[in-house]
PDB file of N, CA and C in Angstrom:
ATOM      1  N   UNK A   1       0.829  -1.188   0.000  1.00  0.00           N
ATOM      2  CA  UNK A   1       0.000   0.000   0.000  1.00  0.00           C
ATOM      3  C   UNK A   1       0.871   1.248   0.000  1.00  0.00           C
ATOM      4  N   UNK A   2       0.219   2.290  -0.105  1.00  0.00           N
ATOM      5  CA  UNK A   2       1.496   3.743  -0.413  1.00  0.00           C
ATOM      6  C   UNK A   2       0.299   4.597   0.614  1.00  0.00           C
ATOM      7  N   UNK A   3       0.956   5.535   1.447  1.00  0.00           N
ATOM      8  CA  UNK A   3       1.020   6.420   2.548  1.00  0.00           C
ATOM      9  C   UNK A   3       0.881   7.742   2.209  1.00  0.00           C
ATOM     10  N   UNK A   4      -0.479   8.693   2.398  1.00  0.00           N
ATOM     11  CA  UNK A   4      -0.232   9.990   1.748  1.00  0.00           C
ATOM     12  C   UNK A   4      -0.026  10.271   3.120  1.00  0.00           C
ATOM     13  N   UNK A   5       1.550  11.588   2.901  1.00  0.00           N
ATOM     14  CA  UNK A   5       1.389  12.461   4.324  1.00  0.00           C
ATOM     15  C   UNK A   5       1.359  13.829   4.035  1.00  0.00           C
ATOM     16  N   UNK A   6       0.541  13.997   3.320  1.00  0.00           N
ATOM     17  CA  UNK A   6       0.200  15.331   2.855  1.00  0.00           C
ATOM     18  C   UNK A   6       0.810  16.062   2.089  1.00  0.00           C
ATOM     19  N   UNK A   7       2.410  16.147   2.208  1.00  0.00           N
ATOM     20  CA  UNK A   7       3.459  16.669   0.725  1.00  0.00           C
ATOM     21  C   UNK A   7       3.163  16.036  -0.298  1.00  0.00           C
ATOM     22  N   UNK A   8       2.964  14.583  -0.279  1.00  0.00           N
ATOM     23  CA  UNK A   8       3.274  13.589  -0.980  1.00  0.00           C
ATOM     24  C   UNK A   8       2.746  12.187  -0.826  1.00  0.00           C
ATOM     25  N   UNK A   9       2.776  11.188  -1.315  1.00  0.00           N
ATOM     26  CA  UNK A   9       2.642   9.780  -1.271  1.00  0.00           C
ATOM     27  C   UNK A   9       4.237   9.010  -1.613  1.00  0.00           C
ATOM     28  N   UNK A  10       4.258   8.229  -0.441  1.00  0.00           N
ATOM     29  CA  UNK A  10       5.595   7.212  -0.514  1.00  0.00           C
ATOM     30  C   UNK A  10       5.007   5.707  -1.222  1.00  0.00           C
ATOM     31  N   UNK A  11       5.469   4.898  -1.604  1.00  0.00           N
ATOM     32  CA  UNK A  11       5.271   3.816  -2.120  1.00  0.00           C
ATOM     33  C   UNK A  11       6.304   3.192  -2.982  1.00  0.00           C
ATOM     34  N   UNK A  12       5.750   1.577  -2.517  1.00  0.00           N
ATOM     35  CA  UNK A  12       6.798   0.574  -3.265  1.00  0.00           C
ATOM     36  C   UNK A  12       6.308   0.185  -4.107  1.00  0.00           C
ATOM     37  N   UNK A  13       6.834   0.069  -5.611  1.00  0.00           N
ATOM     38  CA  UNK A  13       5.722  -0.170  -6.680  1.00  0.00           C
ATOM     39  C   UNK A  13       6.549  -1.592  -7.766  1.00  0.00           C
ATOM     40  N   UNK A  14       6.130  -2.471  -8.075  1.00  0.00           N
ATOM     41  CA  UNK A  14       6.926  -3.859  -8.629  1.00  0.00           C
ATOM     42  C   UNK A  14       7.451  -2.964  -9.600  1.00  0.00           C
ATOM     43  N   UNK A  15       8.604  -3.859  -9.962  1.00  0.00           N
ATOM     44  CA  UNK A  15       9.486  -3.182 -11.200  1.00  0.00           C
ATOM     45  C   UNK A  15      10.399  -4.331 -11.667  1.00  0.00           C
ATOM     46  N   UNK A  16      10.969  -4.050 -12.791  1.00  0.00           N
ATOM     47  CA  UNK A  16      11.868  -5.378 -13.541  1.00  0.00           C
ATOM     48  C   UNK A  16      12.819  -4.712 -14.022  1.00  0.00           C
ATOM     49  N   UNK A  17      14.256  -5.440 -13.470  1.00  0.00           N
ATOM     50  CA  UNK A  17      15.075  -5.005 -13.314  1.00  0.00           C
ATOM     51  C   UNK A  17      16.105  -5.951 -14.552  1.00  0.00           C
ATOM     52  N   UNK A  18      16.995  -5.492 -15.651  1.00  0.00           N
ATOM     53  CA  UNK A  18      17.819  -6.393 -16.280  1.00  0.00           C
ATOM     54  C   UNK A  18      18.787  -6.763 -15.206  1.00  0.00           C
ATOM     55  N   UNK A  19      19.361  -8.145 -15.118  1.00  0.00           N
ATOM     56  CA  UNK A  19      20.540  -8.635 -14.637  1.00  0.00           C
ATOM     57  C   UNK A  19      21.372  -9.221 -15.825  1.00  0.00           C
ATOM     58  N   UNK A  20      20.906  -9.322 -16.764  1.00  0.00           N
ATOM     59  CA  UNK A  20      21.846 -10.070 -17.934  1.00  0.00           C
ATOM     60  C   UNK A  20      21.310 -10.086 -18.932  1.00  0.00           C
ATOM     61  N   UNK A  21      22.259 -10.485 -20.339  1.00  0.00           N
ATOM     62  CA  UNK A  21      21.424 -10.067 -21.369  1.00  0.00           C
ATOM     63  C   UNK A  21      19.902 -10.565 -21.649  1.00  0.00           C
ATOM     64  N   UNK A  22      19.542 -11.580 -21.183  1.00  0.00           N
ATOM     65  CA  UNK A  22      18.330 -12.079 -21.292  1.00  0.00           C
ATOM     66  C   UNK A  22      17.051 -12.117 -20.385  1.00  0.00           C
ATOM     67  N   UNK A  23      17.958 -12.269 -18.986  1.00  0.00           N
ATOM     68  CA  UNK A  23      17.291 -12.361 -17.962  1.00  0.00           C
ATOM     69  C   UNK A  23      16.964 -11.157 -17.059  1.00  0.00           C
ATOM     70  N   UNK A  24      15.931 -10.916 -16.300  1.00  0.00           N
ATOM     71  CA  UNK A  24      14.943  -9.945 -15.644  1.00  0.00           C
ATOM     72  C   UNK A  24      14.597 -10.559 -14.811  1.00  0.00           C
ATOM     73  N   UNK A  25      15.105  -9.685 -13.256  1.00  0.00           N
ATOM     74  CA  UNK A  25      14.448  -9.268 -11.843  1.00  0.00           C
ATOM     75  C   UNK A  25      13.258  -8.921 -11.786  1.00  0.00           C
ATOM     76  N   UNK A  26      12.223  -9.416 -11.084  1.00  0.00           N
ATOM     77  CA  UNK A  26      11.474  -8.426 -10.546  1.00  0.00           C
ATOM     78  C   UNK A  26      11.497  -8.061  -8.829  1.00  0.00           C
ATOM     79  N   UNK A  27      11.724  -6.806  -8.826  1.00  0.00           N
ATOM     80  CA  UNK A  27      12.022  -6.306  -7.510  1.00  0.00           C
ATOM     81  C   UNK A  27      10.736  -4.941  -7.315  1.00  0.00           C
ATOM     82  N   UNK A  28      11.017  -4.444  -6.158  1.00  0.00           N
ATOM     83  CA  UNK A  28      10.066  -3.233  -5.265  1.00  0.00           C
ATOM     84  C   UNK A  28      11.020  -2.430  -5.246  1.00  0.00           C
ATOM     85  N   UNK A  29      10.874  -1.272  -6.099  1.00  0.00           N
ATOM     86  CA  UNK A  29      11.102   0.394  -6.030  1.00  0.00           C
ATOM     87  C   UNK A  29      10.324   1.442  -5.066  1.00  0.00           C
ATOM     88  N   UNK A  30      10.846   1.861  -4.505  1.00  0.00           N
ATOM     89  CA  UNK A  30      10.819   2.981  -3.417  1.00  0.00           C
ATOM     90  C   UNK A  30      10.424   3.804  -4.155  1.00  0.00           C
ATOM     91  N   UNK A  31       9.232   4.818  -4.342  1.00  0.00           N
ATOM     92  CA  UNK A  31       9.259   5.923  -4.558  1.00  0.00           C
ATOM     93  C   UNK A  31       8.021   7.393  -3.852  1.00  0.00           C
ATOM     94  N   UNK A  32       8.510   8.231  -4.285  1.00  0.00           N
ATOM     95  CA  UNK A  32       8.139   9.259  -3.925  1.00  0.00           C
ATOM     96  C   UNK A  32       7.409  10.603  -4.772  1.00  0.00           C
ATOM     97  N   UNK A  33       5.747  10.567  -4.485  1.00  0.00           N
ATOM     98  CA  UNK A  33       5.174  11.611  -5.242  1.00  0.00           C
ATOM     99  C   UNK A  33       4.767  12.506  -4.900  1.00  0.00           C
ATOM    100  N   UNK A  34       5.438  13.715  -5.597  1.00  0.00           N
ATOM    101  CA  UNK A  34       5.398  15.056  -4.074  1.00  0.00           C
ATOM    102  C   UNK A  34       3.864  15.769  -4.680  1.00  0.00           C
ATOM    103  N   UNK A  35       3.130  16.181  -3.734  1.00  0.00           N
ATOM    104  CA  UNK A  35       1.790  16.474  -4.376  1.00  0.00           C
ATOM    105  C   UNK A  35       1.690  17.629  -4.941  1.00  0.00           C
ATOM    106  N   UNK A  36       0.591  17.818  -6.067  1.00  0.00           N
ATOM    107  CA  UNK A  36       0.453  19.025  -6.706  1.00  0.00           C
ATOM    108  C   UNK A  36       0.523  20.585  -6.405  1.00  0.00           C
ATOM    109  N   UNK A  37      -0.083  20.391  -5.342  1.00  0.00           N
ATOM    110  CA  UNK A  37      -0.288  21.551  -4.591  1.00  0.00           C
ATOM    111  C   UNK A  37       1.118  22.204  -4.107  1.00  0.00           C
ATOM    112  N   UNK A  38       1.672  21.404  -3.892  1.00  0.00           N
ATOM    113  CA  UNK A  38       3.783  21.723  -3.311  1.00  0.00           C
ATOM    114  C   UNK A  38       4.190  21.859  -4.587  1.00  0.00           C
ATOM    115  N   UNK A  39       4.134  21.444  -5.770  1.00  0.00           N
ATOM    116  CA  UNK A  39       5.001  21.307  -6.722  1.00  0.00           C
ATOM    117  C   UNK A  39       4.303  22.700  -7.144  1.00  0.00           C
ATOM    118  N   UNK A  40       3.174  23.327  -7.401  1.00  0.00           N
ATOM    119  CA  UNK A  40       2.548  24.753  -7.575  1.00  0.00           C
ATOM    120  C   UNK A  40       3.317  25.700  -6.973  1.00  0.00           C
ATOM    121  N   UNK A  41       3.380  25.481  -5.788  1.00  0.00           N
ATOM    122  CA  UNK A  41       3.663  26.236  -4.733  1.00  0.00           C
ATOM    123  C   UNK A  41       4.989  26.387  -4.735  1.00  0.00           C
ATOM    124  N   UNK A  42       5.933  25.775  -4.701  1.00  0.00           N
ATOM    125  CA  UNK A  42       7.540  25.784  -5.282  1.00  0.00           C
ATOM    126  C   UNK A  42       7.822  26.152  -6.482  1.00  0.00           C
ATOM    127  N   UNK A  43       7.062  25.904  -7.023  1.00  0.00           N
ATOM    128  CA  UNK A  43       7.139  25.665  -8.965  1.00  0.00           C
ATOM    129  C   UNK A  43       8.433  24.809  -9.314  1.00  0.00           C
ATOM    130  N   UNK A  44       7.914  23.717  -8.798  1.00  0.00           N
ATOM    131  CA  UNK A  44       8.926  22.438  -9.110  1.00  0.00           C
ATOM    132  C   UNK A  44       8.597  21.742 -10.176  1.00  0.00           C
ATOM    133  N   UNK A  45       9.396  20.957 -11.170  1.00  0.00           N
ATOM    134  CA  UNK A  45       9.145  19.978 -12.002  1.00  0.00           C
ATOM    135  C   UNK A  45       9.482  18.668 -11.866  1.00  0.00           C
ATOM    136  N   UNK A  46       8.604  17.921 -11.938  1.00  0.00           N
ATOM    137  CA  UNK A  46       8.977  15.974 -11.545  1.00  0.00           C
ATOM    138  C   UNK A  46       8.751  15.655 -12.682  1.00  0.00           C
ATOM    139  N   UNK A  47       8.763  14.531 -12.918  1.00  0.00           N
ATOM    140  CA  UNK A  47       8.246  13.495 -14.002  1.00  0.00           C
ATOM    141  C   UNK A  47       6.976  13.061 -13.876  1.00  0.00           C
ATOM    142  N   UNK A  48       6.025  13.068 -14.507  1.00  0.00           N
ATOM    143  CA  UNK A  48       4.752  12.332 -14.330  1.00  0.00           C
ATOM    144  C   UNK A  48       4.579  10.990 -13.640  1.00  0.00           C
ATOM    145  N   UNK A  49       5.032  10.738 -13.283  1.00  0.00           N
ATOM    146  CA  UNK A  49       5.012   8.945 -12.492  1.00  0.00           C
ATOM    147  C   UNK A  49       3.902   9.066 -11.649  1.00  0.00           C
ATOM    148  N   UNK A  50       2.948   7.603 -11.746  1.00  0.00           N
ATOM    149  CA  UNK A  50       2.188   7.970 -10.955  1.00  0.00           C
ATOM    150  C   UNK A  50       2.201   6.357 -10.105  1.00  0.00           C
ATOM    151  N   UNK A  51       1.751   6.370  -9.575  1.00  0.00           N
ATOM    152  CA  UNK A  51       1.344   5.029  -8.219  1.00  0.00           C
ATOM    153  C   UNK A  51       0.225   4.574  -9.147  1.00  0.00           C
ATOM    154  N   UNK A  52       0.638   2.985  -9.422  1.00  0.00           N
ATOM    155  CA  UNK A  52      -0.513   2.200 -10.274  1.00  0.00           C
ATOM    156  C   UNK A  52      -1.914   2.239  -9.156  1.00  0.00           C
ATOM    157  N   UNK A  53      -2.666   2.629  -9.934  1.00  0.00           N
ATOM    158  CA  UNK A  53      -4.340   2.351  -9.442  1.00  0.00           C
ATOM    159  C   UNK A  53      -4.119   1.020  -8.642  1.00  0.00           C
ATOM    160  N   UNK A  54      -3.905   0.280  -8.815  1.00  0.00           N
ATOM    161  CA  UNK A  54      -4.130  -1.026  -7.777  1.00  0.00           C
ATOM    162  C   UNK A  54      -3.248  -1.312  -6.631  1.00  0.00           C
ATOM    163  N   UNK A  55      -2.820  -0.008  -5.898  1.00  0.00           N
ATOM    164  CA  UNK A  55      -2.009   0.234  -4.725  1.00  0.00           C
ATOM    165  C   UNK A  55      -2.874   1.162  -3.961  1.00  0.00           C
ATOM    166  N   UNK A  56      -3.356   0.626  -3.131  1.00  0.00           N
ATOM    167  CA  UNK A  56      -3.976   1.548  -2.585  1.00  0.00           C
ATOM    168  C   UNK A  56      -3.731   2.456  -1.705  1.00  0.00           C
ATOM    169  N   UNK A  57      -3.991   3.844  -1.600  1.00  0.00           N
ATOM    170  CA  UNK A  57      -3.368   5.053  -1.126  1.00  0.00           C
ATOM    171  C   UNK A  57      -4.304   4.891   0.470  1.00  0.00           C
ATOM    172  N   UNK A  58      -3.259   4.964   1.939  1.00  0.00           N
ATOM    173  CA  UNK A  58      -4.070   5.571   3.218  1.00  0.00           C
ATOM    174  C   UNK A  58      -3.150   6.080   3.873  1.00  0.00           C
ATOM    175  N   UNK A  59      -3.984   6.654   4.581  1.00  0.00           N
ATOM    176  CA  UNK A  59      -3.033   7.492   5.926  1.00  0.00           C
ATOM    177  C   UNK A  59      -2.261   7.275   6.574  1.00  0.00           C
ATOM    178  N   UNK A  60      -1.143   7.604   7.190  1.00  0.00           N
ATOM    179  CA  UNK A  60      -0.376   6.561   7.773  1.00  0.00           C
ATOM    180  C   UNK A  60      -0.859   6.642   9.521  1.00  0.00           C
ATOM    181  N   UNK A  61      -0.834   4.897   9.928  1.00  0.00           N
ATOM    182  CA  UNK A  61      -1.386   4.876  11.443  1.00  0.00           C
ATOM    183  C   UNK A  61      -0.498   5.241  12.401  1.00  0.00           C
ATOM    184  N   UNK A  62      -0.682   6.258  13.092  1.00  0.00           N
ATOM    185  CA  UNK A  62       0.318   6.812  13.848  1.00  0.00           C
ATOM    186  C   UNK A  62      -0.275   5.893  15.308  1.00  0.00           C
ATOM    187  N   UNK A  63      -0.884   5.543  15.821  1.00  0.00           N
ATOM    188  CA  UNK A  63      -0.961   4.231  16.871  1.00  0.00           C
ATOM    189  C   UNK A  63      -0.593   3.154  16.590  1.00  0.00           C
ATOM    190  N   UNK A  64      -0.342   2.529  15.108  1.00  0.00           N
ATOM    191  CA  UNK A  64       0.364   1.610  15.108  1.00  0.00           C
ATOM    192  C   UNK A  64       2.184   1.549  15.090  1.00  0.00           C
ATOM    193  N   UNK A  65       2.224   2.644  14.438  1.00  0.00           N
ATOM    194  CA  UNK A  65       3.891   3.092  14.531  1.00  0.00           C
ATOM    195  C   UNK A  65       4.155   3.367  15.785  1.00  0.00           C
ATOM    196  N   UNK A  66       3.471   3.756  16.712  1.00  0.00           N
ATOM    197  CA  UNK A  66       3.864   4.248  17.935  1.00  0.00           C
ATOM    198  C   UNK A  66       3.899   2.845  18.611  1.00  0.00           C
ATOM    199  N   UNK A  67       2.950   1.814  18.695  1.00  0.00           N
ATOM    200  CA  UNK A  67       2.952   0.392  19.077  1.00  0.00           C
ATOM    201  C   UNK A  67       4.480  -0.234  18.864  1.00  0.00           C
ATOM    202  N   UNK A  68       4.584  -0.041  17.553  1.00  0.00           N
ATOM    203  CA  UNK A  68       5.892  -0.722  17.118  1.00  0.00           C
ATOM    204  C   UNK A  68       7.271  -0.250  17.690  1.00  0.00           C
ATOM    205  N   UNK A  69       7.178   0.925  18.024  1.00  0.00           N
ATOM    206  CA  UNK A  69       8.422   1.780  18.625  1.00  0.00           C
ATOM    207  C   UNK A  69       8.437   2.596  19.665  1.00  0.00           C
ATOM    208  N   UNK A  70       7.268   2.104  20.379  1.00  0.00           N
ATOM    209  CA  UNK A  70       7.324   2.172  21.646  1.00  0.00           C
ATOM    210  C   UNK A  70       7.130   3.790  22.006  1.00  0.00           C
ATOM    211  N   UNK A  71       6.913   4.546  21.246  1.00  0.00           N
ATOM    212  CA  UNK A  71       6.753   6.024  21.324  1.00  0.00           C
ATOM    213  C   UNK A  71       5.116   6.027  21.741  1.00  0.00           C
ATOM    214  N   UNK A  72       5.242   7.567  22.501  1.00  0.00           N
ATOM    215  CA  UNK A  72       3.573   7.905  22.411  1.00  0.00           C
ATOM    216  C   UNK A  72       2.755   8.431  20.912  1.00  0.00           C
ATOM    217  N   UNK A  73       1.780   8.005  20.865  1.00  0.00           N
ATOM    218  CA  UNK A  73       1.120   8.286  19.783  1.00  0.00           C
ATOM    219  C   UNK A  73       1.664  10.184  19.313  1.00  0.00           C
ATOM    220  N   UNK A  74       1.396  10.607  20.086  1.00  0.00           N
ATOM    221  CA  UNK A  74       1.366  12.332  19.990  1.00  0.00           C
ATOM    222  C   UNK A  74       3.081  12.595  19.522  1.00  0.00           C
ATOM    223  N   UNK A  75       3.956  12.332  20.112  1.00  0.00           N
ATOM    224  CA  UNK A  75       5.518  11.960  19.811  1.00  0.00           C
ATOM    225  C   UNK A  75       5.687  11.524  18.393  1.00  0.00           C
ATOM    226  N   UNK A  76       5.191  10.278  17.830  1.00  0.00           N
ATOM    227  CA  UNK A  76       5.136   9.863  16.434  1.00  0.00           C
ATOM    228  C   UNK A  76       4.686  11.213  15.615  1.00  0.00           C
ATOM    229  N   UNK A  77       3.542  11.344  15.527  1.00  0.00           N
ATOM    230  CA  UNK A  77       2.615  12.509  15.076  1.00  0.00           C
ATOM    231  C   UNK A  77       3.703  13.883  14.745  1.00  0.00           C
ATOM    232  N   UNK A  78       4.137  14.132  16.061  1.00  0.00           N
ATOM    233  CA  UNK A  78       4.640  15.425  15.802  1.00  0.00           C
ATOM    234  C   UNK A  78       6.228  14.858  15.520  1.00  0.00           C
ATOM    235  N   UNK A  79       7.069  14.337  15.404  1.00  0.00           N
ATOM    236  CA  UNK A  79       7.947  13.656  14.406  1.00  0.00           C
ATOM    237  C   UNK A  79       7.731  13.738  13.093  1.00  0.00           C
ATOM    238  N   UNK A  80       6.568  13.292  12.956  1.00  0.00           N
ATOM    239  CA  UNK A  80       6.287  13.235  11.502  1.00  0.00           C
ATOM    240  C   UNK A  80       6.295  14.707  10.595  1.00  0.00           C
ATOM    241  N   UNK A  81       5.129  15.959  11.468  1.00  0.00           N
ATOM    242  CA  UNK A  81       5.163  16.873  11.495  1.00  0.00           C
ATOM    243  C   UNK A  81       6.334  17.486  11.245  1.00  0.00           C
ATOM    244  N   UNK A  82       7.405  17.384  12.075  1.00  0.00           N
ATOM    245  CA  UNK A  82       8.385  18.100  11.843  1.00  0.00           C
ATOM    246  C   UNK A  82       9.224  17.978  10.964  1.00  0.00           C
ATOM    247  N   UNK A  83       9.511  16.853  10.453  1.00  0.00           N
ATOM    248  CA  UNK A  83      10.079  16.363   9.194  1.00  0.00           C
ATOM    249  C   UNK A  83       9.937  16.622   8.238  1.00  0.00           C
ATOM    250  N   UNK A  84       8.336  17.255   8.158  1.00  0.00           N
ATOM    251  CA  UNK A  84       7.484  17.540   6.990  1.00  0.00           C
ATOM    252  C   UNK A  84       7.855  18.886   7.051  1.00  0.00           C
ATOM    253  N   UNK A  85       8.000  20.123   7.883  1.00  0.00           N
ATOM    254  CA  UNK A  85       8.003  21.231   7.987  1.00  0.00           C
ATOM    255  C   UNK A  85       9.675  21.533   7.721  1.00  0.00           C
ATOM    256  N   UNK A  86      10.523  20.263   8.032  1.00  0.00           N
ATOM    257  CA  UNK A  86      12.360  20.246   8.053  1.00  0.00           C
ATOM    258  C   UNK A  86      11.877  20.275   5.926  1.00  0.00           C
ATOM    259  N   UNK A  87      11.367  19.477   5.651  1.00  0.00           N
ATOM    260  CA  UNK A  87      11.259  19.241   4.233  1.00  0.00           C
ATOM    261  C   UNK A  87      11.150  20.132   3.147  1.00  0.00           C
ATOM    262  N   UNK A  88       9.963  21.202   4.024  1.00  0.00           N
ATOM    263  CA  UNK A  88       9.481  22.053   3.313  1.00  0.00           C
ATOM    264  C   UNK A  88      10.074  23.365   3.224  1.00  0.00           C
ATOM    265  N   UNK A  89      11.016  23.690   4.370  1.00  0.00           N
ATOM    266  CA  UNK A  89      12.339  24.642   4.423  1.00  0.00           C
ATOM    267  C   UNK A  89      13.323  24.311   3.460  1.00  0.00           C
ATOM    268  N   UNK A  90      13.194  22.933   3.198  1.00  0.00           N
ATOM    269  CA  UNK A  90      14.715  23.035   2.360  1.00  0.00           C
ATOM    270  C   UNK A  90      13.768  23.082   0.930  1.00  0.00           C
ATOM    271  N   UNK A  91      12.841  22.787   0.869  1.00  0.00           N
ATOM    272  CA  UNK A  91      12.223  23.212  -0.265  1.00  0.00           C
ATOM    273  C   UNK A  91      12.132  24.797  -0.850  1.00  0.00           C
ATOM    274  N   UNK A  92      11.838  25.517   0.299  1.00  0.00           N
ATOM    275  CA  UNK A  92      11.691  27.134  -0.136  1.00  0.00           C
ATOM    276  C   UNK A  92      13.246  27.310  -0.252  1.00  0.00           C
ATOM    277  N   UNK A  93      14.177  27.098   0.091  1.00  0.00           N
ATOM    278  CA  UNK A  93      15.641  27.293   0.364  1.00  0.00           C
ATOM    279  C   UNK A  93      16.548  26.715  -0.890  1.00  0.00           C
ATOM    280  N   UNK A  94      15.460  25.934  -1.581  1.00  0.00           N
ATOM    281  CA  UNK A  94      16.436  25.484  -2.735  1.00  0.00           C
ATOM    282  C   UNK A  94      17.659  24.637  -2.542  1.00  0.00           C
ATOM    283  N   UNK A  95      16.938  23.352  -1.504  1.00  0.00           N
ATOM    284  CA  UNK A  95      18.317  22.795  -0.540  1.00  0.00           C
ATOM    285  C   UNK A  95      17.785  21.413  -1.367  1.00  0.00           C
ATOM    286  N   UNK A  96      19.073  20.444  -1.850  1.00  0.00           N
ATOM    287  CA  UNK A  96      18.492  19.275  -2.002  1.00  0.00           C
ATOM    288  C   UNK A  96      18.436  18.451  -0.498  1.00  0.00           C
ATOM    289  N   UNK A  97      17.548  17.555  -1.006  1.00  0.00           N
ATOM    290  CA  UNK A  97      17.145  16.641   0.339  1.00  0.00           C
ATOM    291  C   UNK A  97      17.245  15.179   0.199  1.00  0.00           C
ATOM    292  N   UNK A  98      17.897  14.391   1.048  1.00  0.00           N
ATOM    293  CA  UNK A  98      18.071  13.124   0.808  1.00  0.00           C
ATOM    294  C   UNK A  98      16.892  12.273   2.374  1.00  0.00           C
ATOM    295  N   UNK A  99      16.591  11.487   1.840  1.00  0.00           N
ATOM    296  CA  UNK A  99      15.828  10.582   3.027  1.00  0.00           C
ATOM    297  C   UNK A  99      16.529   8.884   2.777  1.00  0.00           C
ATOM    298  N   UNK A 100      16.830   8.619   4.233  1.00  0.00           N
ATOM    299  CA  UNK A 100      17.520   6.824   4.201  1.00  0.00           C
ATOM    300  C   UNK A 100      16.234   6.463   4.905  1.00  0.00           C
ATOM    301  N   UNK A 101      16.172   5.313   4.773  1.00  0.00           N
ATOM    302  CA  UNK A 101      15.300   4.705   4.997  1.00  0.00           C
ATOM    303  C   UNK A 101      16.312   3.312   5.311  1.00  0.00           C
ATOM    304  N   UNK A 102      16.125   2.376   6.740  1.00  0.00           N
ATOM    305  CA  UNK A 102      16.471   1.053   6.399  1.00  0.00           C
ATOM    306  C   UNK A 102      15.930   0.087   6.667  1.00  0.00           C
TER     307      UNK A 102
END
């Protein structure tokens, strides 16, 4: 499933990958679609890519992330928040931005 958090939607979407002249991977690509409204608002340009219709887009559960890592719900939440607001500074600032994930 792919996660809108309001900039954007994250999602892993199947993909096929060459390993040799004949033969093809299929693996899960990471990606990231920053929403219209930010890309207006910056006047940024992406590529059209979109999240196949049969992935379905929800919110992300901030009681279940907090379950998993032992944080309070409100702690997750405003984490998230702030990341989003760290994001959107380097956006007006013309800063590139990298996110790891592991």
């Amino acid at each position: 499933q792919a996660v809108e958090i309001g900039i954007g939607t994250f999602a892993v979407v199947p993909a096929h990958a060459s390993v040799e002249e004949s033969k093809v991977l299929s693996v899960e690509r990471p990606m990231f679609i920053l929403s219209k409204p930010l890309k207006v608002f910056y006047n940024l340009e992406s590529d059209e890519t979109k999240i196949p219709d049969e992935i379905p887009v929800v919110q992300p559960d901030f009681e279940e992330i907090a379950a998993e890592t032992h944080f309070r719900h409100e702690i997750v939440e405003h984490c998230v928040q702030e990341t989003l607001l760290c994001f959107a500074g380097a956006l007006r600032d013309n800063k590139e931005v990298e996110f790891l994930f592991r």
